[in-house]
C-alpha atoms as a PDB file:
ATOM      1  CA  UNK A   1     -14.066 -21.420  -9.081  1.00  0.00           C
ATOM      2  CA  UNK A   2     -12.235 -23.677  -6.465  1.00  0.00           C
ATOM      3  CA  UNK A   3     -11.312 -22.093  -3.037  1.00  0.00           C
ATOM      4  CA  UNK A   4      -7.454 -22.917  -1.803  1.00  0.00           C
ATOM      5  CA  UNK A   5      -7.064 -25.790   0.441  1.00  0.00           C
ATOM      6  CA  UNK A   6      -5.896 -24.464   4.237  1.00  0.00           C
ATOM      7  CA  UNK A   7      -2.975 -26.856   2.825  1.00  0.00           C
ATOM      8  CA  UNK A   8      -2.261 -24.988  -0.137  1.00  0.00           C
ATOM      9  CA  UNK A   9      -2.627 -22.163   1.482  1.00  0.00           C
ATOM     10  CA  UNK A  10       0.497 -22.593   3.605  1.00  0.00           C
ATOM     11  CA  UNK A  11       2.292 -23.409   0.952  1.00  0.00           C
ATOM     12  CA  UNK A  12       1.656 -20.946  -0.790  1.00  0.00           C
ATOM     13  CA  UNK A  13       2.720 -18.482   2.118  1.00  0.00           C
ATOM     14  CA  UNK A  14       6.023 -20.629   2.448  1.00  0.00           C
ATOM     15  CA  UNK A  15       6.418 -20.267  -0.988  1.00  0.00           C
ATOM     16  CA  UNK A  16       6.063 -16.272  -0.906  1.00  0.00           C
ATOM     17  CA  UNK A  17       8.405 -16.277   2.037  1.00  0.00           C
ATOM     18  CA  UNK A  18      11.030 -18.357   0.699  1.00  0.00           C
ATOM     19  CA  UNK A  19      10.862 -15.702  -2.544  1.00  0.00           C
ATOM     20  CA  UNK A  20      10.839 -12.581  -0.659  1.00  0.00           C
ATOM     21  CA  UNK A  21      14.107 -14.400   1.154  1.00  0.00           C
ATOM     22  CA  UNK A  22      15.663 -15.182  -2.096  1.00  0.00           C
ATOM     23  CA  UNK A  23      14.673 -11.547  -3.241  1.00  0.00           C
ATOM     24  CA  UNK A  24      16.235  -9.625  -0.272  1.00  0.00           C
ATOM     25  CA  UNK A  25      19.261 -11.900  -0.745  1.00  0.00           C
ATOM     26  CA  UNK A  26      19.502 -10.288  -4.269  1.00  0.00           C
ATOM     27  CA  UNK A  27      19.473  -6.522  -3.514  1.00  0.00           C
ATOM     28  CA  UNK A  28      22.542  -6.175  -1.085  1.00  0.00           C
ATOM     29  CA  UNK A  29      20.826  -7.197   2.096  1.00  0.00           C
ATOM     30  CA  UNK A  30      23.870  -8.280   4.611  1.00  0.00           C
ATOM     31  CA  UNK A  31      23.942 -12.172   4.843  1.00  0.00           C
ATOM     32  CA  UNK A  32      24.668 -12.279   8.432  1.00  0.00           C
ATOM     33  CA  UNK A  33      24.394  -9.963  11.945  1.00  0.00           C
ATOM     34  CA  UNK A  34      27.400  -7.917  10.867  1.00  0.00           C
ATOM     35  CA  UNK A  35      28.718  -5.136   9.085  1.00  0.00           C
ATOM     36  CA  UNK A  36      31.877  -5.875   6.896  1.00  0.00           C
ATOM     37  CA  UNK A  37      32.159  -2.468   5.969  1.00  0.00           C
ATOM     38  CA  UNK A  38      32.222  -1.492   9.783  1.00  0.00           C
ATOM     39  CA  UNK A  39      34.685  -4.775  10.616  1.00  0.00           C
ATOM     40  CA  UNK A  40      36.961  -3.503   7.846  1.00  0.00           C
ATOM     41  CA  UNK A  41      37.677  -0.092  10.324  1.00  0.00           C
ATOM     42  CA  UNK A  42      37.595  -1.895  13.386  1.00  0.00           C
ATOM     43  CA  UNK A  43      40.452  -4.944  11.752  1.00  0.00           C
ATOM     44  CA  UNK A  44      41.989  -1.603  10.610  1.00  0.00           C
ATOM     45  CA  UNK A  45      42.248  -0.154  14.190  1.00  0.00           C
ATOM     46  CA  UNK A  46      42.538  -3.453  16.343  1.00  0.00           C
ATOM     47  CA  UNK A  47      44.455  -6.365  14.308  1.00  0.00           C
ATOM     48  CA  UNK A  48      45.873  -4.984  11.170  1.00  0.00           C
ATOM     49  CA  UNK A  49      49.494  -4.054  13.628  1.00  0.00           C
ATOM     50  CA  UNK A  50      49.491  -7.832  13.729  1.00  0.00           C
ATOM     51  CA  UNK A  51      47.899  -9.772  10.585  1.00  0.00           C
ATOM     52  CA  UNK A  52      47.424  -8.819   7.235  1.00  0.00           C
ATOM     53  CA  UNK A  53      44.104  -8.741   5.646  1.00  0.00           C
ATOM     54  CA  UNK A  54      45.475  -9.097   1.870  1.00  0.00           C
ATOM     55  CA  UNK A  55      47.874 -11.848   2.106  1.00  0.00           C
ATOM     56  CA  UNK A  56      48.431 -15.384   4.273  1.00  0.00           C
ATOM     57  CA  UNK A  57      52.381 -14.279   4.967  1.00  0.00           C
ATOM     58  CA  UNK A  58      52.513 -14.099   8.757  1.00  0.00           C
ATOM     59  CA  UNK A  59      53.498 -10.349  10.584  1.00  0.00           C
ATOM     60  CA  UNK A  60      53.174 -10.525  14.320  1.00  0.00           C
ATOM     61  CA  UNK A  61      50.309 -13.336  13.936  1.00  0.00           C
ATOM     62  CA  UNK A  62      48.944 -15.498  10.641  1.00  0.00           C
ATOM     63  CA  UNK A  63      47.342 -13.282   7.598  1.00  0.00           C
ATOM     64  CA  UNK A  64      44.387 -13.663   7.267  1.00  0.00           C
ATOM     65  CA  UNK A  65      43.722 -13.889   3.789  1.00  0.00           C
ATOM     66  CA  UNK A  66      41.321 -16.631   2.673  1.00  0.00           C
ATOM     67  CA  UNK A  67      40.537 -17.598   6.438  1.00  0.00           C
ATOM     68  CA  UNK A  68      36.793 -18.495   5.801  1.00  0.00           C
ATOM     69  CA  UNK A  69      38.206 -21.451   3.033  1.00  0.00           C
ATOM     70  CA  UNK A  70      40.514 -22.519   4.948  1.00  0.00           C
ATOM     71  CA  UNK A  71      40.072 -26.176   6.868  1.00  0.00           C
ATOM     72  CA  UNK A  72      41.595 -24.819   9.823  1.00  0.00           C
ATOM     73  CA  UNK A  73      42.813 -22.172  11.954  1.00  0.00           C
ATOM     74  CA  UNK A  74      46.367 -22.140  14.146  1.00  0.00           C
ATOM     75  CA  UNK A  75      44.494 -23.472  16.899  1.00  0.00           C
ATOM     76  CA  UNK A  76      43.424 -26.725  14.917  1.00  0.00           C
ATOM     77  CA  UNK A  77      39.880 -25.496  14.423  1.00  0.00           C
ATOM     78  CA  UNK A  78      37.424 -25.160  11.736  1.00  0.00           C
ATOM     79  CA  UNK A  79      36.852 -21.151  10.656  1.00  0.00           C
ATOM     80  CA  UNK A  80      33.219 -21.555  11.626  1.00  0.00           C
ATOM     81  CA  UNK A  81      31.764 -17.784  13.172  1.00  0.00           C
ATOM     82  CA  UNK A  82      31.331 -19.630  16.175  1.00  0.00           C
ATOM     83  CA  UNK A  83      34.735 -20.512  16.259  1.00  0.00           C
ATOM     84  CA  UNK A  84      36.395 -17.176  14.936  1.00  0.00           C
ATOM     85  CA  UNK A  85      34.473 -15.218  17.152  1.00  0.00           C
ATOM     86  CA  UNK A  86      35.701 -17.491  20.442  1.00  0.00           C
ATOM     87  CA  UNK A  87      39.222 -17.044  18.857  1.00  0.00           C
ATOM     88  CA  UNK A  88      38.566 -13.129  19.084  1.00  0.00           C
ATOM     89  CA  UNK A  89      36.642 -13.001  21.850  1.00  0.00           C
ATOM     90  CA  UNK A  90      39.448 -15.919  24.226  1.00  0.00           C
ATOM     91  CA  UNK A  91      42.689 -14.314  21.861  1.00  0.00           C
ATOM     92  CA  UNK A  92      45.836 -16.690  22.783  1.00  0.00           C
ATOM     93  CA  UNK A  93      48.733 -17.819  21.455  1.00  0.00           C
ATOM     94  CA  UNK A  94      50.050 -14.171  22.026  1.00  0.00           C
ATOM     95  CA  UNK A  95      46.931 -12.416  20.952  1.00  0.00           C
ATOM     96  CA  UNK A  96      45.014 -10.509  23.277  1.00  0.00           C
ATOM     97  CA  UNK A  97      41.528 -11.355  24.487  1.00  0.00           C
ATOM     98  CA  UNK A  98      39.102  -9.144  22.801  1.00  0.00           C
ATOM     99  CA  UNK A  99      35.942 -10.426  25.242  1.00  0.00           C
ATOM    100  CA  UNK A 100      35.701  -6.956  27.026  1.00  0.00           C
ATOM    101  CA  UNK A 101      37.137  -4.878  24.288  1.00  0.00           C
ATOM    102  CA  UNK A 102      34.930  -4.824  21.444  1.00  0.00           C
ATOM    103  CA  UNK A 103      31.206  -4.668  21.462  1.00  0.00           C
ATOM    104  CA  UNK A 104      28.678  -8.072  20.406  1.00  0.00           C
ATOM    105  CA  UNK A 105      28.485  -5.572  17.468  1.00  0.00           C
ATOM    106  CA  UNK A 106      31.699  -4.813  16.743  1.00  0.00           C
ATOM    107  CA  UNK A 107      33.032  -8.248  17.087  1.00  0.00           C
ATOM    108  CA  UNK A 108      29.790  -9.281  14.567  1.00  0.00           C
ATOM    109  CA  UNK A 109      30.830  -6.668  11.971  1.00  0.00           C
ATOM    110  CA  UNK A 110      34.770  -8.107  12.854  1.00  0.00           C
ATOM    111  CA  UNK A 111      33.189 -11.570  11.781  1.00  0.00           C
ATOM    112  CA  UNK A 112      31.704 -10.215   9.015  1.00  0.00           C
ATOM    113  CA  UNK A 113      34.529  -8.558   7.367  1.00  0.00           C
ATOM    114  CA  UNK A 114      36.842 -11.903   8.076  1.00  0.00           C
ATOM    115  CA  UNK A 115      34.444 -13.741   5.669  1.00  0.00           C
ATOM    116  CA  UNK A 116      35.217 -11.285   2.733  1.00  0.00           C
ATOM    117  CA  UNK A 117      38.689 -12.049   3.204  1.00  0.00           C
END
């Protein structure tokens, strides 16, 4: 019988890893830090007065229907998490700042639910 390689033997554990990954990715596990189920209640209770979640028809601000396919946001940017979350986080444009008004975690399950949209 022929004994693994220390090569193959990283492989091998790479390969394992990469299936577990793939597995998890399978059952439900979230795909990033946040909680769209959460970020659903707190769009509810902190933007829904001013955008709709279910349509791109503008209220107060734009809807946001769609907003994680689109090639840019109002402010000319791409609808990258980093850039969403800087958008909640700076507001403008006549939307509050939300820096010092949601959690890291609440702004994370905000993200979250905007890429469901």
């Amino acid at each position: 019988m022929e004994l693994m390689s220390v090569g193959n033997a990283t492989g091998m554990n790479r390969i394992r890893a990469w299936a577990l990954v793939m597995a998890a990715s399978t059952v439900g596990f979230p795909a990033g830090k946040g909680d769209p189920v959460k970020g659903k209640a707190a769009f509810q209770q902190q933007c829904g007065v001013c955008h709709h979640a279910d349509s791109v028809a503008k209220q107060m601000g734009p809807g946001l229907k769609g907003l994680a396919s689109r090639e840019k946001m109002g402010n000319g940017r791409k609808p990258s998490e980093a850039n969403v979350r800087a958008r909640i986080d700076g507001g403008g444009n006549g939307m509050p700042a939300y820096k010092d008004m949601l959690s890291d975690q609440e702004k994370d399950d905000l993200v979250a639910y905007l890429k469901t949209l």
